[in-house]
N, C-alpha and C. Protein backbone atom coordinates (compact mmCIF):
# COMPACT_ATOMS: atom_id res chain seq x y z
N UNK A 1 0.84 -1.16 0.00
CA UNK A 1 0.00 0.00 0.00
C UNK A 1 0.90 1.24 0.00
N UNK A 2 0.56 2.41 -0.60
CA UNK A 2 1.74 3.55 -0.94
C UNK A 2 0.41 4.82 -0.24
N UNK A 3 1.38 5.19 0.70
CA UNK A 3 0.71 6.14 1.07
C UNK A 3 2.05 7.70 1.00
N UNK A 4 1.09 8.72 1.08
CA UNK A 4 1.56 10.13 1.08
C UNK A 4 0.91 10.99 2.51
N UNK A 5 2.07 11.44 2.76
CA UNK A 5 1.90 12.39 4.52
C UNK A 5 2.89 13.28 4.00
N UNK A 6 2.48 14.80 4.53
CA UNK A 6 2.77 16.00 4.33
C UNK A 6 3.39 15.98 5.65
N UNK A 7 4.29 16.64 6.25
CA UNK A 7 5.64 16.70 7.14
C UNK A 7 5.45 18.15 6.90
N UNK A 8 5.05 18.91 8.54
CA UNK A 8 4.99 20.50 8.32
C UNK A 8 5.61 21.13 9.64
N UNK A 9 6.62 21.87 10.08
CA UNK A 9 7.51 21.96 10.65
C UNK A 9 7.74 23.31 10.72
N UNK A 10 8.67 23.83 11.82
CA UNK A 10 8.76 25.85 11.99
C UNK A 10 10.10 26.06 11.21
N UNK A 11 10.57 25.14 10.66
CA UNK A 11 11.61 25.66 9.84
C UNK A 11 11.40 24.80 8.10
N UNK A 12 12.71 24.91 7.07
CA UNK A 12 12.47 24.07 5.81
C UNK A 12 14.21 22.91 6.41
N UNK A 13 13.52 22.05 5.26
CA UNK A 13 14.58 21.02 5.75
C UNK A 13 14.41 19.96 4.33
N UNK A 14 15.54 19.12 4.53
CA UNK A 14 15.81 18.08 3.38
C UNK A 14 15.98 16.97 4.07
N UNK A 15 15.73 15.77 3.40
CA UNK A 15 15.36 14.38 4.01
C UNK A 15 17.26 14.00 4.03
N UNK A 16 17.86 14.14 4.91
CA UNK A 16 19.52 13.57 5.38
C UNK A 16 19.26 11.72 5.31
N UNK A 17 18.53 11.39 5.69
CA UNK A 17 18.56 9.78 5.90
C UNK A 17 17.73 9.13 5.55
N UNK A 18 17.03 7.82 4.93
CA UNK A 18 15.82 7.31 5.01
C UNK A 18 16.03 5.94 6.09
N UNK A 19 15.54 5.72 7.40
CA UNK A 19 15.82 4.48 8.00
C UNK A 19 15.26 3.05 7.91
N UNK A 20 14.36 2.82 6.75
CA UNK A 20 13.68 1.87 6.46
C UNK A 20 13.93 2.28 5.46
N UNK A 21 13.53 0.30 4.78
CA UNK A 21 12.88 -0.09 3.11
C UNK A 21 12.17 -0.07 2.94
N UNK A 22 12.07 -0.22 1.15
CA UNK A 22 10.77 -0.44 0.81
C UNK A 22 9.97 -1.47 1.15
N UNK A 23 8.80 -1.28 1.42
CA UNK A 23 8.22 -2.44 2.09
C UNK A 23 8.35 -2.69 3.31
N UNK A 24 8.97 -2.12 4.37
CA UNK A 24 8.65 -2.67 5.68
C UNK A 24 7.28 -2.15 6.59
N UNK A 25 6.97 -3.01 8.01
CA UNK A 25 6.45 -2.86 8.51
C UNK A 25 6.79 -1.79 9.53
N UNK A 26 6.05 -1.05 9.90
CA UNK A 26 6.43 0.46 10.96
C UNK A 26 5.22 0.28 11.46
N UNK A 27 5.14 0.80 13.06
CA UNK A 27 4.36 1.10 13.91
C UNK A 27 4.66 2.31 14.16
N UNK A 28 3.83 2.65 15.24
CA UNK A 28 3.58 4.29 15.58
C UNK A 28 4.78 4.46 16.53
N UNK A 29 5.31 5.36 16.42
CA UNK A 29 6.59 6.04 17.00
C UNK A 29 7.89 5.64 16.61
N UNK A 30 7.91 5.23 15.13
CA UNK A 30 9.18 4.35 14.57
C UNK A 30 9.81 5.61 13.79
N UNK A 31 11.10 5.81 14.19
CA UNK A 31 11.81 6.91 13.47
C UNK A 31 11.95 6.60 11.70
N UNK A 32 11.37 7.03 11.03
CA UNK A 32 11.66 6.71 9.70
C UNK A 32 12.53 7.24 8.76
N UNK A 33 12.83 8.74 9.43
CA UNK A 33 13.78 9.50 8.32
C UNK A 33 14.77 10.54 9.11
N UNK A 34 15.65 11.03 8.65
CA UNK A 34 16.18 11.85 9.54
C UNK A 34 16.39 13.27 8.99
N UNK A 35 15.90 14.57 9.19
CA UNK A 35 15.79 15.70 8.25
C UNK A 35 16.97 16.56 8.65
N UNK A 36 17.93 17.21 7.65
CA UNK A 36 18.87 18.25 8.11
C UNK A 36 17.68 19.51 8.03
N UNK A 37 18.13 20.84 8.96
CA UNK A 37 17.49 21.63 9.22
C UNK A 37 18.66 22.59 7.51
N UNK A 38 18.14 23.36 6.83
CA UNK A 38 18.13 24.19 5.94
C UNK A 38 19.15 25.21 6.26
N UNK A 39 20.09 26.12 5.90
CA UNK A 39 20.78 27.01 6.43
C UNK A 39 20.05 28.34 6.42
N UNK A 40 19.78 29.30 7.36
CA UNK A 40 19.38 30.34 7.14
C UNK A 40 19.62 31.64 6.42
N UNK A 41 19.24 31.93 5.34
CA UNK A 41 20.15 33.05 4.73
C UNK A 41 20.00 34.31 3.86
């Protein structure tokens, strides 16, 4: 199943990591990605 979630936050940022594959199973509170924060400028 392919789902889409919007990620909305007080700053902009880029996805640094993805911690899962395609296809795995995740429950609620499973870290999935890791975002660098944007430089201010």
């Amino acid at each position: 199943m392919k789902m889409e979630t919007a990620v909305c936050g007080p700053r902009d940022a880029t996805v640094k990591n993805v911690l899962i594959d395609s296809g795995s199973n995740v429950t609620a509170q499973d870290l999935l990605v890791v975002l660098a924060a944007e430089k201010e400028g």
